[in-house]
Protein backbone atom coordinates (compact mmCIF):
# COMPACT_ATOMS: atom_id res chain seq x y z
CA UNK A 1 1.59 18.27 -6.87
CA UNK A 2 1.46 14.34 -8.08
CA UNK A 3 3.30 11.95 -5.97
CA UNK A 4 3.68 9.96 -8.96
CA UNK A 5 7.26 9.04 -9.97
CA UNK A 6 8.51 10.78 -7.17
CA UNK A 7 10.82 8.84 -4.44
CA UNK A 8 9.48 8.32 -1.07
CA UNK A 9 10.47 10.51 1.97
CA UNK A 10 12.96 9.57 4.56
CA UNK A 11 11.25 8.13 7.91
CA UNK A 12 11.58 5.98 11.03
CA UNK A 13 9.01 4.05 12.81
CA UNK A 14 8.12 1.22 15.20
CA UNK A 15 5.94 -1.70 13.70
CA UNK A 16 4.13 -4.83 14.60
CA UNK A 17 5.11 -7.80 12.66
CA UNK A 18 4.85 -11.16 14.42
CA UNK A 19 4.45 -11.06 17.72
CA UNK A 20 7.14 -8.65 17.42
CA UNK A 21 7.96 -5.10 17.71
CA UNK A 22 10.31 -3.50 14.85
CA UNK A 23 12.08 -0.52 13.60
CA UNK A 24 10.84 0.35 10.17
CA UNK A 25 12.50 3.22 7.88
CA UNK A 26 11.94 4.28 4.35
CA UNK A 27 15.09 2.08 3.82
CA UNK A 28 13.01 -1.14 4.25
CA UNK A 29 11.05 -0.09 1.52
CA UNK A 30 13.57 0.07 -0.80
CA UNK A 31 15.19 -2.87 -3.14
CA UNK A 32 11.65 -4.30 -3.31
CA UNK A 33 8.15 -3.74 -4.25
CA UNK A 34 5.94 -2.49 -1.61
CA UNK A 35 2.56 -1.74 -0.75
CA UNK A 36 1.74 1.54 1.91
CA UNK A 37 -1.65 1.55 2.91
CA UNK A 38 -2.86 4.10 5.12
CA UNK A 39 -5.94 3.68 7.38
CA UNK A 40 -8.00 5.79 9.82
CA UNK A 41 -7.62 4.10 13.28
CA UNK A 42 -7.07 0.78 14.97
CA UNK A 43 -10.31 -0.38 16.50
CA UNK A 44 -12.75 0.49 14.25
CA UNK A 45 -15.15 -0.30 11.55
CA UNK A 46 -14.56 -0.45 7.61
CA UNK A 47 -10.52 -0.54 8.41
CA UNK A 48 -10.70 -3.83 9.89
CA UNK A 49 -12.57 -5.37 7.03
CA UNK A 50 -9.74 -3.86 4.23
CA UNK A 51 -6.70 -5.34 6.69
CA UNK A 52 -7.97 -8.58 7.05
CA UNK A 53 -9.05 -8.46 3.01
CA UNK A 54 -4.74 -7.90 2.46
CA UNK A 55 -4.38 -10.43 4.80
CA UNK A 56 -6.18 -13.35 3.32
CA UNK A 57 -4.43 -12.35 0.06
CA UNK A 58 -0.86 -11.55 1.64
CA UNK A 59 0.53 -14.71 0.25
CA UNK A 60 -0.53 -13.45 -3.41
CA UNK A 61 1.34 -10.60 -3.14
CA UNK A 62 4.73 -12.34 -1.66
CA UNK A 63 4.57 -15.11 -4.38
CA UNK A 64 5.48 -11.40 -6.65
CA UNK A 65 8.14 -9.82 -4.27
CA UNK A 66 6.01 -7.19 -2.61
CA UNK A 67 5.79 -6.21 1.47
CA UNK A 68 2.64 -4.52 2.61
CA UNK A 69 3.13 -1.55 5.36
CA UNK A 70 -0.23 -0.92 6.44
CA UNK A 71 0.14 2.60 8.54
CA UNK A 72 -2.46 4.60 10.85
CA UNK A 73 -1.60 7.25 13.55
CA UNK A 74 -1.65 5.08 16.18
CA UNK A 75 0.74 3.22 18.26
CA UNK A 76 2.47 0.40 17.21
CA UNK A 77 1.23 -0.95 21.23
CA UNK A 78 -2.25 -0.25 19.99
CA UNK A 79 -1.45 -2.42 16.82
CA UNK A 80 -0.61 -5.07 18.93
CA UNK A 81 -3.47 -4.79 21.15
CA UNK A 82 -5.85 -4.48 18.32
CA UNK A 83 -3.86 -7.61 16.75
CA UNK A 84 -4.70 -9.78 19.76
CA UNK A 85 -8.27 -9.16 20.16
CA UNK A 86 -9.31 -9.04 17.17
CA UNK A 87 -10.01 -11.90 14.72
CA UNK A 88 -10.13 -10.23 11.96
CA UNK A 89 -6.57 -8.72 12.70
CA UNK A 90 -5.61 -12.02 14.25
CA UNK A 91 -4.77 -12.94 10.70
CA UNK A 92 -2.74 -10.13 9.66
CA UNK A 93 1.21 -11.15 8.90
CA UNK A 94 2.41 -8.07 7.21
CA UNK A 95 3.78 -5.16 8.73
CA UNK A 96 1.96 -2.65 10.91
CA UNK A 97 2.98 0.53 11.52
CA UNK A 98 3.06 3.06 14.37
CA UNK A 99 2.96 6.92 13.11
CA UNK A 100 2.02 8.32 16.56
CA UNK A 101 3.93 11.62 15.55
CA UNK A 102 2.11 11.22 11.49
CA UNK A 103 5.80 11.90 9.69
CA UNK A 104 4.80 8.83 7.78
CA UNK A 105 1.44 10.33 6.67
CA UNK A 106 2.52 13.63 6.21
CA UNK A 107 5.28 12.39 4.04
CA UNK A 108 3.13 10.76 1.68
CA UNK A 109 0.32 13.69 2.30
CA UNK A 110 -2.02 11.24 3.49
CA UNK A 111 -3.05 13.39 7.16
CA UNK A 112 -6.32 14.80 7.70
CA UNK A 113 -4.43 17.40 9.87
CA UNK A 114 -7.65 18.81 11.99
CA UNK A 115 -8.26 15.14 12.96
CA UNK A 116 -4.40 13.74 13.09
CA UNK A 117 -5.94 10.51 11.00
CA UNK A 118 -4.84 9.09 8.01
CA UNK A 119 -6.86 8.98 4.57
CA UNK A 120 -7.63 5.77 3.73
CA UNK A 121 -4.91 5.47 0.88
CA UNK A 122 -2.83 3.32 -0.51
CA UNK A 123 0.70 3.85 -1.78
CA UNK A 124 2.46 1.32 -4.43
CA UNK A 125 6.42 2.29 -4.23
CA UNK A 126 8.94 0.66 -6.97
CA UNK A 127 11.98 -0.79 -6.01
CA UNK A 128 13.92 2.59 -6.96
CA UNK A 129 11.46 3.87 -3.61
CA UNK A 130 9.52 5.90 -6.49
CA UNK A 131 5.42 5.51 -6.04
CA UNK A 132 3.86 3.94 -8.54
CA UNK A 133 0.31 3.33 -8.20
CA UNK A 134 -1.78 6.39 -5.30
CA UNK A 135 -5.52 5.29 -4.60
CA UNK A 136 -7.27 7.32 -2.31
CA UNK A 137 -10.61 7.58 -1.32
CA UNK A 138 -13.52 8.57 1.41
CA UNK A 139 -13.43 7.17 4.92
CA UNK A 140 -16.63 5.35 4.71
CA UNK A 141 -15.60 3.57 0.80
CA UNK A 142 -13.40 -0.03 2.34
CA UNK A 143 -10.67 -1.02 -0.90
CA UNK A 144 -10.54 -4.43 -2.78
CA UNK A 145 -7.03 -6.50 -1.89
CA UNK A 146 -7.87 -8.25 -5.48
CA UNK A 147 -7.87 -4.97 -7.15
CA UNK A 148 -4.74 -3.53 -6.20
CA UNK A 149 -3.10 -7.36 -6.11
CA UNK A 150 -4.24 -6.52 -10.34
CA UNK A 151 -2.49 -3.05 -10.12
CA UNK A 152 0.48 -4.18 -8.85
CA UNK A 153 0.98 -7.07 -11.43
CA UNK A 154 0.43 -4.15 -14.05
CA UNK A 155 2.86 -1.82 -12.52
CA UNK A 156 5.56 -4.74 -12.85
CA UNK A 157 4.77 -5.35 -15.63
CA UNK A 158 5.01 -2.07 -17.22
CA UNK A 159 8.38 -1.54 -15.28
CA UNK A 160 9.89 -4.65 -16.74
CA UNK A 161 8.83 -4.47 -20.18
CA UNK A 162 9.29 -0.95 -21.52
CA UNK A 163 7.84 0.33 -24.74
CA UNK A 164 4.84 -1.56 -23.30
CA UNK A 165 1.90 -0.43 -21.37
CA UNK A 166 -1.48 -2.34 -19.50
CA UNK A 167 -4.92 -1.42 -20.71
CA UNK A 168 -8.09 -0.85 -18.79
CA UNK A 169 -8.99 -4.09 -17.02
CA UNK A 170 -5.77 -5.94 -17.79
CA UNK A 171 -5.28 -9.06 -16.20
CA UNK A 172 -1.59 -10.95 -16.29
CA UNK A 173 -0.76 -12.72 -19.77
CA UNK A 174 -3.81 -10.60 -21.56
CA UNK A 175 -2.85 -8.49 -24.76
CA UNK A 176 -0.53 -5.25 -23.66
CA UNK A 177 -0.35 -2.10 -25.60
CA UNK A 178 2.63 -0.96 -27.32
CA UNK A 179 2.19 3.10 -27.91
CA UNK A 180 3.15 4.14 -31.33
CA UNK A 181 2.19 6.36 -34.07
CA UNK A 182 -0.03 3.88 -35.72
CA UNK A 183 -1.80 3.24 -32.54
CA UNK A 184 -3.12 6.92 -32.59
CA UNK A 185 -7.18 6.87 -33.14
CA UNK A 186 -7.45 3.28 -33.65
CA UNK A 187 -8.31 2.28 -29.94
C-alpha cells in the first residue's frame, strides 16, 4: 500500500539539534512542511556525503517553511558523537534523530528488518502531517539536496494552487499545467 496522502504515524524520539538533546514526536511535524530522511547508519560512507549535501542547502529549505528530520537506527548519543568528529556532520543544523527501537522507520516502512537499518528514503509530509513526496532508493545510490529542494517547491505549489499541477522538470515561476478536458492528447 502507497504512503501517499496518508497522515504520518504517531511517535516519540530523542534528537540532536544544536549541541542539544531533544524530544521529537510526530507532533513536531505537524503545522509545517517537513522533510524525513532516513539513512543507513551514523559513521559511514555515502550517508555522510547526502547529510552534509541538506546541510549546505538547509537555509534553502527554511527560507520556504520546511524542517528536515534526518532519522537512522541509531542513538541520538551516536548522532552527537558522529556530529563532533566529523566535518562533514560538523555542519549539520537540522534535526537528527535517534530510532534505537526503529518505531520511526517502521512507521513510515522504511526498516530493512533482517538488518534493523533504515532504507535510504526520504519522506516529504504536508502541513496536514499527510506525505507528499516518498523517494527511495538502493544503499549504495547517495540523493541530490537540489533535487528534492525542486520537489518540495512543486509540492507547495501544487497544494496552494489547486486546479493546478507541476510538469516534469518544473522549476519555480515556469509554466504549470492546469488538467482539463482540452488538455487530453495534446501534451
Amino acid at each position: 500500500m502507497s504512503l501517499i496522502n496518508t497522515e504520518i504515524k504517531p511517535f516519540k524520539a530523542t534528537a540532536f539539534k544544536g549541541g542539544k538533546f531533544i524530544d521529537v514526536s510526530d507532533a513536531d511535524l505537524k503545522g509545517k512542511w517537513s522533510v524525513v530522511f532516513f539513512y543507513p547508519a551514523d559513521f559511514t560512507f555515502v550517508c555522510p556525503t547526502e547529510l552534509e549535501d541538506l546541510a549546505d542547502n538547509y537555509s534553502e529549505f527554511q527560507k520556504l517553511g520546511v524542517e528536515i528530520y534526518s532519522v537512522s537506527t541509531d542513538t541520538h548519543f551516536c548522532h552527537k558523537a558522529w556530529h563532533d568528529t566529523s566535518p562533514a556532520i560538523g555542519k549539520i543544523g537540522y534535526t537528527m534523530v535517534g530510532d534505537p527501537t526503529a518505531t520511526i522507520c517502521r512507521n513510515f516502512e522504511i526498516l530493512i528488518e533482517e538488518k534493523g537499518l533504515a532504507d535510504r528514503g526520504t519522506f516529504v509530509v504536508d502541513p496536514d502531517g499527510k506525505i507528499q513526496i516518498i523517494e527511495i532508493t538502493a544503499g549504495g545510490i547517495g540523493r541530490d539536496a537540489r533535487e528534492l529542494l525542486r520537489k518540495v517547491k512543486a509540492a507547495q505549489y501544487v497544494a496552494s494552487h489547486p486546479g493546478e499541477v507541476c510538469p516534469a522538470k518544473w522549476e519555480e515561476g515556469e509554466k504549470t499545467l492546469a488538467p482539463s478536458l482540452d488538455l487530453v492528447g495534446k501534451i
